[in-house]
Protein backbone atom coordinates (compact mmCIF):
# COMPACT_ATOMS: atom_id res chain seq x y z
CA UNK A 1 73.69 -47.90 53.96
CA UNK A 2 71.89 -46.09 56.46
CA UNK A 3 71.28 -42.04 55.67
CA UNK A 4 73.69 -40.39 58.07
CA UNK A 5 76.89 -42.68 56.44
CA UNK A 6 75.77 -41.69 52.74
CA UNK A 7 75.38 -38.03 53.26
CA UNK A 8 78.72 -37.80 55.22
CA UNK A 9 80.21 -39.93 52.01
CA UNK A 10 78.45 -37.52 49.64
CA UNK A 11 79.96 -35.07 51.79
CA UNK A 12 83.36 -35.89 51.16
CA UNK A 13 82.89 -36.27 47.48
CA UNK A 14 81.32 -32.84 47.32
CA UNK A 15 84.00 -31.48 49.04
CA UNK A 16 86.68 -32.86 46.53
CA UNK A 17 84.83 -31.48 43.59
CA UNK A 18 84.64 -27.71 45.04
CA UNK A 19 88.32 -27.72 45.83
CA UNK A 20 89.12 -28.97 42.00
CA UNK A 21 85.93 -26.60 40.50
CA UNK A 22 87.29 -23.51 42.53
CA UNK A 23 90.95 -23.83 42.33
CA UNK A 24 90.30 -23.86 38.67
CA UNK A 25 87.86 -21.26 38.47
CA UNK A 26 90.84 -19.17 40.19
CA UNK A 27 93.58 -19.98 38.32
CA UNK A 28 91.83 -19.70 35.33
CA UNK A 29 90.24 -15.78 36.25
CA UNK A 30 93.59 -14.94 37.45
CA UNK A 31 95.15 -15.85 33.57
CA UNK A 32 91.86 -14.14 31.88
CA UNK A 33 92.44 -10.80 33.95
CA UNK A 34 95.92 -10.43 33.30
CA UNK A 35 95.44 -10.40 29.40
CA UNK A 36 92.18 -9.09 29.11
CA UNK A 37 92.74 -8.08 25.22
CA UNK A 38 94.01 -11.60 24.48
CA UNK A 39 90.80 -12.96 26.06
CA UNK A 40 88.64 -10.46 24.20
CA UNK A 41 90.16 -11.72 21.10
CA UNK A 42 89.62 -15.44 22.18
CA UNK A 43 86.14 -14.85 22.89
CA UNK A 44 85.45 -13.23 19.17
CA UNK A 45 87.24 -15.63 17.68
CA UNK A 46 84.14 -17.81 18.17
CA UNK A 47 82.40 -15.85 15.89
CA UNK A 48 79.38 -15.38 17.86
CA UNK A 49 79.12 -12.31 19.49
CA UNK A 50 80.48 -9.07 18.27
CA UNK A 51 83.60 -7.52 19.36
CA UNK A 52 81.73 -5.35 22.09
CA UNK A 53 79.92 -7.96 23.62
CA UNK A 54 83.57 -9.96 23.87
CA UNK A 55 85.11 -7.12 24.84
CA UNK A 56 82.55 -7.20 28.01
CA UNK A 57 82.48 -11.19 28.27
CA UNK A 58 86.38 -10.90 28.61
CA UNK A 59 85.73 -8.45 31.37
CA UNK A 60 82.75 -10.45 33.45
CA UNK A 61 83.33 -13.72 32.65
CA UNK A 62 86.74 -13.83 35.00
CA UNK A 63 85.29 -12.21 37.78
CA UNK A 64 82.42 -14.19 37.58
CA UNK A 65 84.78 -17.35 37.59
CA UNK A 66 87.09 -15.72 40.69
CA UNK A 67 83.46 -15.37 42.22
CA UNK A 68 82.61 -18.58 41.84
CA UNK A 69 85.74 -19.95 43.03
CA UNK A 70 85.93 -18.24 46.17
CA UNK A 71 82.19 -19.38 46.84
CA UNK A 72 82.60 -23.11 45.97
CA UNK A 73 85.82 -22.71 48.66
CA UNK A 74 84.33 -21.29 51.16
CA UNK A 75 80.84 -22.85 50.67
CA UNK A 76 78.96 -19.18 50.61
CA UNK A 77 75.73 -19.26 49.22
CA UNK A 78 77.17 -23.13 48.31
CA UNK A 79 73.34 -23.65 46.24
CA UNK A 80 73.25 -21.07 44.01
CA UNK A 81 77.56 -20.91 43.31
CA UNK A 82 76.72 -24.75 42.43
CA UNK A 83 74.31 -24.39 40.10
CA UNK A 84 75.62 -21.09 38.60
CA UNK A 85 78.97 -23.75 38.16
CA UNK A 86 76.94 -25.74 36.20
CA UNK A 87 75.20 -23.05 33.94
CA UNK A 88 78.66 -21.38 33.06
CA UNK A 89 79.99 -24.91 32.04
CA UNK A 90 77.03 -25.95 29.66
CA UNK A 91 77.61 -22.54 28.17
CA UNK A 92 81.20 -23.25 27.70
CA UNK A 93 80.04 -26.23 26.33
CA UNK A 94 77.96 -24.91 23.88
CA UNK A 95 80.64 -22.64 22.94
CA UNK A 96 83.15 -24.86 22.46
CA UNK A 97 80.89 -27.52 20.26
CA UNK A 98 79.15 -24.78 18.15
CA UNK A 99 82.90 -24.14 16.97
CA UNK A 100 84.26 -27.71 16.78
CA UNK A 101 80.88 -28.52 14.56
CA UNK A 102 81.49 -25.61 12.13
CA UNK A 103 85.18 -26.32 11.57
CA UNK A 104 86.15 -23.20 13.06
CA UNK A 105 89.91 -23.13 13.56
CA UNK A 106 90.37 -21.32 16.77
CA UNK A 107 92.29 -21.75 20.52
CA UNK A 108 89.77 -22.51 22.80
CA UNK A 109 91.10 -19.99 25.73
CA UNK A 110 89.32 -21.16 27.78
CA UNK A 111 91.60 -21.65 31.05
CA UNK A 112 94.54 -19.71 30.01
CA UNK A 113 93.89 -16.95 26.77
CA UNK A 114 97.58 -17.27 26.15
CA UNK A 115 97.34 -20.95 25.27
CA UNK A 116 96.79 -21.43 21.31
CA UNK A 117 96.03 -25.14 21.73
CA UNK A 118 93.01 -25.71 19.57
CA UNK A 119 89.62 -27.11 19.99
CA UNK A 120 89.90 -30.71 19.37
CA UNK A 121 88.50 -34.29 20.95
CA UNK A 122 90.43 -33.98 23.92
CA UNK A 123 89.16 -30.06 24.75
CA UNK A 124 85.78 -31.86 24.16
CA UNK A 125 86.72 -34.22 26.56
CA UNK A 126 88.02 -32.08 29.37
CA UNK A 127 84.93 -29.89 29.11
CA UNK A 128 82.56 -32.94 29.32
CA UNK A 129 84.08 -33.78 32.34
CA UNK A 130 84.31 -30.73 34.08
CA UNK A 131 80.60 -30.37 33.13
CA UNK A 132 80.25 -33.76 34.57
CA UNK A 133 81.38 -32.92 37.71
CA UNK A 134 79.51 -29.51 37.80
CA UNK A 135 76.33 -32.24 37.50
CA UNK A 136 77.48 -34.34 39.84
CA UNK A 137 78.28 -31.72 42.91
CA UNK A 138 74.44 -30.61 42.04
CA UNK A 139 73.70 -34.29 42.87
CA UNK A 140 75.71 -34.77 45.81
CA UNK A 141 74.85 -31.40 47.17
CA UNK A 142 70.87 -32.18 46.53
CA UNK A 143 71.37 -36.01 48.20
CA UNK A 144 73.09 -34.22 51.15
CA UNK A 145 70.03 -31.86 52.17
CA UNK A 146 67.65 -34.89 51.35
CA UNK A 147 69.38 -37.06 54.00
CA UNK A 148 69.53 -34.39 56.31
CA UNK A 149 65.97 -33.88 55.68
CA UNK A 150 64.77 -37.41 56.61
C-alpha cells in the first residue's frame, strides 16, 4: 500500500476515534459539572486523595475533559489534546484498578457521578478500551505525520 492511501486510511480511522473520544469527553464534563458535590464525593470515595484535593479534582477534571473534547473535535493543538487523552485515561485507569484490587466497594463515576453502578469486569473493560483507543489515535496520528513526512 503505497504511503499517500495509508495515511488517508489512518486518516479516517483517526477521525472516528476523536468524534467517539470527544463526544464522550463532553457528555461526560457536562454530567460532572452539573453535580459537582456528587462528583467530589465520587472522587473521595477512592480513598486516595483527601476531601480537598477531590473537592478540586471534581472541579478541573470536567473542564479539563470539556477541553479536551472540544480540541479532539476541532483538531486544535490535535498533538498535545491526543496525548493529554491518553494520560487522563491511564490515570483513570489506575484509579479504577487501585480500587477494584483493594476490594473497595464504590461507583466508579466516572462518566456520569449520578450513576452508582460499581467497579466491576465490565468497567475494567470499558476503560481498557477507551484507553485502547486513546493508544491507538497516538498511533494513527504519529503514522499520519510519518507518511506525510516521506
Amino acid at each position: 500500500m503505497d504511503r499517500l492511501k495509508m495515511s488517508r486510511k489512518f486518516s479516517w480511522f483517526l477521525l472516528f476515534i476523536r468524534v467517539i473520544l470527544g463526544l464522550i469527553f463532553l457528555i461526560s464534563a457536562t454530567l460532572k459539572l452539573s453535580s459537582p458535590v456528587v462528583f467530589a464525593q465520587s472522587i473521595a470515595n477512592y480513598q486516595v486523595f483527601g476531601l480537598l484535593l477531590s473537592s478540586w479534582g471534581a472541579l478541573l477534571i470536567p473542564v479539563l475533559e470539556a477541553l479536551l473534547g472540544m480540541m479532539l473535535l476541532t483538531r486544535f493543538w490535535l498533538k498535545e489534546a491526543l496525548i493529554l487523552t491518553l494520560g487522563l485515561y491511564l490515570l483513570f485507569d489506575i484509579m479504577i484498578l487501585q480500587a477494584y484490587f483493594r476490594g473497595l466497594d464504590v461507583a466508579c463515576g466516572c462518566f456520569n457521578p449520578a450513576d452508582q453502578s460499581p467497579i466491576d469486569v465490565y468497567k475494567l473493560v470499558e476503560n481498557f478500551l477507551l484507553t485502547t483507543m486513546s493508544v491507538l489515535s497516538v498511533t494513527f496520528y504519529w503514522k499520519i505525520n510519518q507518511a506525510d513526512e516521506a
